[in-house]
C-alpha atoms as a PDB file:
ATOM      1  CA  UNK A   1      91.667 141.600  39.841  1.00  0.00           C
ATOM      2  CA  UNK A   2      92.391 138.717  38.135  1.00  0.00           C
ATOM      3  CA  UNK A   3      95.913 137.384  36.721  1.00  0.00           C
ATOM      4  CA  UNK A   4      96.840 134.599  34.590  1.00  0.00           C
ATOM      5  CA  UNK A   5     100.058 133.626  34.623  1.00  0.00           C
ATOM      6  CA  UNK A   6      99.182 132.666  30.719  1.00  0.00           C
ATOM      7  CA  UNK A   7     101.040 134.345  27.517  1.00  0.00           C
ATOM      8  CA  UNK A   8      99.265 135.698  24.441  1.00  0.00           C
ATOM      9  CA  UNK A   9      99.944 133.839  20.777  1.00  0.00           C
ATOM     10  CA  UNK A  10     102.991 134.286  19.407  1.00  0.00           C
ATOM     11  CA  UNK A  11     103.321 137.741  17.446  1.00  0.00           C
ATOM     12  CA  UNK A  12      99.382 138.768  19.461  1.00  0.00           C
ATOM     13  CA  UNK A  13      99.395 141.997  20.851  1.00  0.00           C
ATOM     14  CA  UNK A  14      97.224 143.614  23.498  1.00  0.00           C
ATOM     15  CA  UNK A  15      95.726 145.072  21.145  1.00  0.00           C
ATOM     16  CA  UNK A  16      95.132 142.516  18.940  1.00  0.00           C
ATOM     17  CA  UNK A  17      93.479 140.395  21.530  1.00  0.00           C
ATOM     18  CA  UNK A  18      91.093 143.163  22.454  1.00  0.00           C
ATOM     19  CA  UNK A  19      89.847 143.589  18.782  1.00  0.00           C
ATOM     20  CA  UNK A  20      88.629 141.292  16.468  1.00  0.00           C
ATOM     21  CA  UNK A  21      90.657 138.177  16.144  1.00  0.00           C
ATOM     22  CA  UNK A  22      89.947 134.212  15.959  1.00  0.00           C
ATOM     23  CA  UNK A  23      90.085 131.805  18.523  1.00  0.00           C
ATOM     24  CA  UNK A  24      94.111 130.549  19.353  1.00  0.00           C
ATOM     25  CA  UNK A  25      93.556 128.607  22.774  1.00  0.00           C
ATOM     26  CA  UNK A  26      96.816 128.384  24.519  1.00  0.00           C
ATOM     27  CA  UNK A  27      96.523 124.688  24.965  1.00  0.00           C
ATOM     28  CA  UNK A  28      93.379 123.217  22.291  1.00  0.00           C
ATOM     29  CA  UNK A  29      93.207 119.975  23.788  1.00  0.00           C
ATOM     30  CA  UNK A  30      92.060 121.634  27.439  1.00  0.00           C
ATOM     31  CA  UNK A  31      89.849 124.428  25.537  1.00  0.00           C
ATOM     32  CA  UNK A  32      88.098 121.176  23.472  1.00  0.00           C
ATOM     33  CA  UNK A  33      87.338 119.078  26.456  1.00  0.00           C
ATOM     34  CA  UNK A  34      86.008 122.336  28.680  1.00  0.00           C
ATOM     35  CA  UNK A  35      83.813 123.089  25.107  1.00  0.00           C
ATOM     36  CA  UNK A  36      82.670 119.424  24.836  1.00  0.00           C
ATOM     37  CA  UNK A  37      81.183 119.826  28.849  1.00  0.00           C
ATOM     38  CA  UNK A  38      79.251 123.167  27.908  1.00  0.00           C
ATOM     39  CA  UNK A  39      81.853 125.720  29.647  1.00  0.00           C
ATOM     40  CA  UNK A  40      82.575 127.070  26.049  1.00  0.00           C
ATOM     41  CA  UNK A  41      79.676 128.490  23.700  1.00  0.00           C
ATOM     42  CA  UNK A  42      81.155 129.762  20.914  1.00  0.00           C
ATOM     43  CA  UNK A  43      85.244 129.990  20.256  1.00  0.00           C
ATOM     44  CA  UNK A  44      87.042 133.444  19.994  1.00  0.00           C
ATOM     45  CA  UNK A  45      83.863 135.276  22.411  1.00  0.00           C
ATOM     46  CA  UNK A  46      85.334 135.587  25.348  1.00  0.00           C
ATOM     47  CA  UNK A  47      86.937 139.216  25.353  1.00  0.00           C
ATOM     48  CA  UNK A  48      83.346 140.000  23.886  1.00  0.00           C
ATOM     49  CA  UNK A  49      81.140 138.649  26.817  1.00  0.00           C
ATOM     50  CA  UNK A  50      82.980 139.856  29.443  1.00  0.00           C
ATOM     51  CA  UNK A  51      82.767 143.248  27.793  1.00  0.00           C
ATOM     52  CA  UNK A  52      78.666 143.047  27.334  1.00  0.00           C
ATOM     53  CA  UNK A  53      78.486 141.890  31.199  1.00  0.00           C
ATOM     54  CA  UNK A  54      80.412 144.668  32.317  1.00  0.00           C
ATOM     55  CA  UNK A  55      77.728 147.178  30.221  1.00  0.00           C
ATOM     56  CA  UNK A  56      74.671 144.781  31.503  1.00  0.00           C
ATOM     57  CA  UNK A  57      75.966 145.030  35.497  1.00  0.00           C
ATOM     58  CA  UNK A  58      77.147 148.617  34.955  1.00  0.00           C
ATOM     59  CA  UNK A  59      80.881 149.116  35.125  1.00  0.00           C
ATOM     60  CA  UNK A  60      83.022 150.395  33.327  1.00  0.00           C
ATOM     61  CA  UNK A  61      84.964 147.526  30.844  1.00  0.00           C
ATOM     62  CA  UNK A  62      88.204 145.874  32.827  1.00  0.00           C
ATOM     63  CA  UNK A  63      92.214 147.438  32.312  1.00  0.00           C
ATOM     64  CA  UNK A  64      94.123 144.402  30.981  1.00  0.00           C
ATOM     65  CA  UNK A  65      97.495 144.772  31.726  1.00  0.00           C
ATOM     66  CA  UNK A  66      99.406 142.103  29.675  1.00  0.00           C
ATOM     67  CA  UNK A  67     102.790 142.513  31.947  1.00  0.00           C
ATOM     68  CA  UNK A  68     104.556 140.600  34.796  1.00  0.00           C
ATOM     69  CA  UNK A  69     104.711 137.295  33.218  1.00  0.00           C
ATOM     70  CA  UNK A  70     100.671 137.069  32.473  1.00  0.00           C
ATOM     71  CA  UNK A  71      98.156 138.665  31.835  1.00  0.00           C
ATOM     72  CA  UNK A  72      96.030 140.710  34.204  1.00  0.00           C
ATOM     73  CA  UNK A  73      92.546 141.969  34.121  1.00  0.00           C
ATOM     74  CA  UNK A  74      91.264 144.669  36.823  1.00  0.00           C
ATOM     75  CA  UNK A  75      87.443 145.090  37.205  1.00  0.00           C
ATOM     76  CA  UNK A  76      86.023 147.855  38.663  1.00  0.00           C
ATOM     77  CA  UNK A  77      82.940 147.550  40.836  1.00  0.00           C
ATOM     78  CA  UNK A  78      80.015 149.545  40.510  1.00  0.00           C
ATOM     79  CA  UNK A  79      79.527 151.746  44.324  1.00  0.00           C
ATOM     80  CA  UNK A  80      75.717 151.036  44.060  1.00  0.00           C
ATOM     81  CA  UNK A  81      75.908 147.131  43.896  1.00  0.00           C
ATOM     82  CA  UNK A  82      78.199 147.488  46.677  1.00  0.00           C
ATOM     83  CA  UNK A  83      76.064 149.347  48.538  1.00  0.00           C
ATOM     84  CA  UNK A  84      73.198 146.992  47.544  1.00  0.00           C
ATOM     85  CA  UNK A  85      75.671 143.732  48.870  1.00  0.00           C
ATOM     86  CA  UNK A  86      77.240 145.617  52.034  1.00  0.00           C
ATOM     87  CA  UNK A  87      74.836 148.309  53.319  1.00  0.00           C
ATOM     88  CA  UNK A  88      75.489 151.768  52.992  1.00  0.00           C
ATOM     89  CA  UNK A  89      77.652 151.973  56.030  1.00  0.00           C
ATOM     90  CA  UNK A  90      79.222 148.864  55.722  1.00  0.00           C
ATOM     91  CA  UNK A  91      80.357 150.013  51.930  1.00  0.00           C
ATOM     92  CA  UNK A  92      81.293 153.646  53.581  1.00  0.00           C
ATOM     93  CA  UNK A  93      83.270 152.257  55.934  1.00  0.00           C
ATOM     94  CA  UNK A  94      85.367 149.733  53.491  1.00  0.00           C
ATOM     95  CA  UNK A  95      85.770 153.148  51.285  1.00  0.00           C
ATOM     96  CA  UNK A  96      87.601 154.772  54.037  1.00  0.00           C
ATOM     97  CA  UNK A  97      84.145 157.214  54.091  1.00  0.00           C
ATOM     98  CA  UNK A  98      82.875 158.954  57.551  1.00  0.00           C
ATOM     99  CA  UNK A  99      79.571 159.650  57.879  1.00  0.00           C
ATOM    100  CA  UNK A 100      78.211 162.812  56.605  1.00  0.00           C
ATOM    101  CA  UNK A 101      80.393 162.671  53.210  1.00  0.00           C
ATOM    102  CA  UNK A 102      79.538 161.570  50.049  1.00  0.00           C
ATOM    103  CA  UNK A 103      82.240 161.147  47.714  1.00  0.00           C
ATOM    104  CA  UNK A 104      81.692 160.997  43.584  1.00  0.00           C
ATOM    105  CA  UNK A 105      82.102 158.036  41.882  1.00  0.00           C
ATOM    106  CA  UNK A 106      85.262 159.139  40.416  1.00  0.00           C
ATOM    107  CA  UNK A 107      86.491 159.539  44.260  1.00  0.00           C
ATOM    108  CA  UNK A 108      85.440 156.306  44.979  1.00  0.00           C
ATOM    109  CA  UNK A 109      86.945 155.045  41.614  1.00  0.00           C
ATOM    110  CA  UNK A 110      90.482 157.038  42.567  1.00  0.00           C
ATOM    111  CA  UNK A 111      90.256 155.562  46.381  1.00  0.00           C
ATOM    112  CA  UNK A 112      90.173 151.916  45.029  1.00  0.00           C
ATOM    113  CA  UNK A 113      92.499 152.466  42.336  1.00  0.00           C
ATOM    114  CA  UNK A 114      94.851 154.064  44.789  1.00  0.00           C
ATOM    115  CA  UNK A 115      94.513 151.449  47.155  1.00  0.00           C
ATOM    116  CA  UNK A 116      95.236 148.588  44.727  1.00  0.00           C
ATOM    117  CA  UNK A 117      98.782 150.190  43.505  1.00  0.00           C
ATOM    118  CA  UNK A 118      99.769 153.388  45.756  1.00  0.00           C
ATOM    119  CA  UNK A 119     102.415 153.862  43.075  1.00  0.00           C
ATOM    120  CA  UNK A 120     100.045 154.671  40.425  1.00  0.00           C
ATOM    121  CA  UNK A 121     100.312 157.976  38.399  1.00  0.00           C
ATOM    122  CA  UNK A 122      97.447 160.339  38.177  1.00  0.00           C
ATOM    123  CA  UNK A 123      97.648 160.042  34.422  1.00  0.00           C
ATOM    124  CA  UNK A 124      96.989 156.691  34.708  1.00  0.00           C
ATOM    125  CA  UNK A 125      94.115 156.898  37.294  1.00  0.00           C
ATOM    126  CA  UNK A 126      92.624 159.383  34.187  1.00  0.00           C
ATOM    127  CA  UNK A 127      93.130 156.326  31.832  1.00  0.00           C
ATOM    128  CA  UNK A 128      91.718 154.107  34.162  1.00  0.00           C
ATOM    129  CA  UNK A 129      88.775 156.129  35.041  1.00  0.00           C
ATOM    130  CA  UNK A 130      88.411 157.520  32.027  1.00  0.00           C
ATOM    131  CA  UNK A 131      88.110 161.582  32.915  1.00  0.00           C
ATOM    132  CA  UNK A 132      90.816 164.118  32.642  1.00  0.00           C
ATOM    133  CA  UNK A 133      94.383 164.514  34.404  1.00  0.00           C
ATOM    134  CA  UNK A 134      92.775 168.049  35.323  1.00  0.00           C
ATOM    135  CA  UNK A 135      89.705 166.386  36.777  1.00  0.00           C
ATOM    136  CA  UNK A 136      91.971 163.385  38.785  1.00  0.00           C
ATOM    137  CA  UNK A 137      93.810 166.065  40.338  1.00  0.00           C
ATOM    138  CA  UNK A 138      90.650 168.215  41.686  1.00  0.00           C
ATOM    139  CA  UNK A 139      89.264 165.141  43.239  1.00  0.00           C
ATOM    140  CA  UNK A 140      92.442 164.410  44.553  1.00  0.00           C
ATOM    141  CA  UNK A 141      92.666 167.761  46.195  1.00  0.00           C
ATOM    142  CA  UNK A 142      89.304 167.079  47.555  1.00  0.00           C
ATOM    143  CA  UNK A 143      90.002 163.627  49.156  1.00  0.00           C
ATOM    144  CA  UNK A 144      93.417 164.991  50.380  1.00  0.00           C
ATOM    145  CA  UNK A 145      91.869 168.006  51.991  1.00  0.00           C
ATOM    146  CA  UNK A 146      89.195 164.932  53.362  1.00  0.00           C
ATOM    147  CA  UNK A 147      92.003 163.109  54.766  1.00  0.00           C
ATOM    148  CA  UNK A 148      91.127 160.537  52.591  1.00  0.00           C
ATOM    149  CA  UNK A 149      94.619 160.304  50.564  1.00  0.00           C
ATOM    150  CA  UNK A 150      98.083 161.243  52.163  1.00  0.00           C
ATOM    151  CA  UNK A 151     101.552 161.824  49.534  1.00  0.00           C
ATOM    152  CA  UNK A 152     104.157 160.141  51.060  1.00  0.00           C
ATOM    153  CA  UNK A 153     107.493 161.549  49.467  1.00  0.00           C
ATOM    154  CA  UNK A 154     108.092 163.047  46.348  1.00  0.00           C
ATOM    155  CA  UNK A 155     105.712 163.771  43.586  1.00  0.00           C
ATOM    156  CA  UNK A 156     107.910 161.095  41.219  1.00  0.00           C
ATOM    157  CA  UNK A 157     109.295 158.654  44.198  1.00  0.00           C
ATOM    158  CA  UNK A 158     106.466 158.803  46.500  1.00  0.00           C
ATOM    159  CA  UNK A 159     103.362 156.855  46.885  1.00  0.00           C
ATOM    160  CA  UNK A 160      99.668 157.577  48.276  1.00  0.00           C
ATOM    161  CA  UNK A 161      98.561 156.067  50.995  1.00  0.00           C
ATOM    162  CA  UNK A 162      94.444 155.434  51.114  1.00  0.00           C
ATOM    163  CA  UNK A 163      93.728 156.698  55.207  1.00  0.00           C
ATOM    164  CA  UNK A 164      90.861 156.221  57.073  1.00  0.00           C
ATOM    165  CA  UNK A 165      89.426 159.544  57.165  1.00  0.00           C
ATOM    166  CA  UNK A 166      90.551 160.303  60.173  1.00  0.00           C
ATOM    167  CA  UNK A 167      91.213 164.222  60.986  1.00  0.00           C
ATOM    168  CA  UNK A 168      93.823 164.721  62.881  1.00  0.00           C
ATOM    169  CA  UNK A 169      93.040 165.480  66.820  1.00  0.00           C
ATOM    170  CA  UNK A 170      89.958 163.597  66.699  1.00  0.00           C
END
C-alpha cells in the first residue's frame, strides 16, 4: 500500500485522474526540478506506467482509494514472485498456508485483502479481485472450513480475522 497524504486538482475526480487527463502537479516548481534531474519522462504518464508495469510484472492494476485525507493506492502481489523471493514455504507460511494445501489465487488474493482491512465487505473483495460476490463467498466457505478465516460477530458489525491454519485440537 501506498498513501499520500496529497489532494487531487480542484474539481478532479477519481475518475478523472484514472482516465485521460493532462498533467496538474500539485506543486510545479517541485515536479520541474525532479523533471530537470531525469525522475520525470514525460508529464501527465504516471497513472499510465504504473498501469503497464503492473501488466509487465503480472498483477492485477492497483485500487486507488482517494479517501482519508489522501490518496491511497493498494498493489496486489503476484503469489508466484513471492514464491520466487521467499521460497515456497516461506511464502506458505506468511499466507497462513499448512503444508499439504494449495489455495487459488483468489484465496490467496481474499487472505491478503482480508488481512489488510478485516472490515472489508465481500462485495468489495469481488471488486477488488475482480470475480463474483457468488465466487468470494465459495472461497470463503473453503478457507473458513480450512481454518483459514474466522467471523467474529455479526455478518454487518463483525470483522474476519486471517488465522493461522490451525485446526482446533492440534
Amino acid at each position: 500500500m501506498v498513501w499520500n497524504p496529497g489532494q487531487l486538482p480542484q474539481d478532479w475526480t477519481l475518475e478523472r485522474l484514472l482516465g485521460k487527463h493532462p498533467s496538474n502537479p500539485y506543486n510545479p516548481l517541485i515536479a520541474n526540478a525532479f523533471f530537470r534531474a531525469g525522475y520525470i519522462e514525460a508529464w501527465g504518464r504516471g497513472i499510465e506506467k504504473i498501469h503497464r508495469e503492473c501488466r509487465e510484472h503480472d498483477i492485477p492494476p492497483p485500487v486507488f482509494d482517494y479517501g482519508m485525507s489522501g490518496l491511497m493506492l493498494t498493489f496486489r502481489a503476484n503469489p508466484q514472485h513471492l514464491i520466487a523471493a521467499w521460497g515456497e514455504q516461506e511464502t506458505k507460511r506468511r499466507m497462513g498456508e499448512k503444508d499439504g494445501e494449495d489455495l487459488t489465487n483468489n484465496q490467496r488474493h481474499i487472505l491478503i485483502l482480508l488481512r489488510d482491512n478485516p472490515r472489508m465487505a465481500a462485495r468489495e473483495v469481488a471488486q477488488r479481485i475482480g470475480i463474483s460476490s457468488r465466487k468470494v463467498e465459495e472461497n470463503i466457505a473453503k478457507l473458513k472450513a480450512l481454518t483459514l478465516l474466522k467471523r467474529i460477530g455479526s455478518a454487518k458489525g463483525g470483522y474476519w480475522q486471517v488465522t493461522e491454519g490451525q485446526r482446533e485440537g492440534t
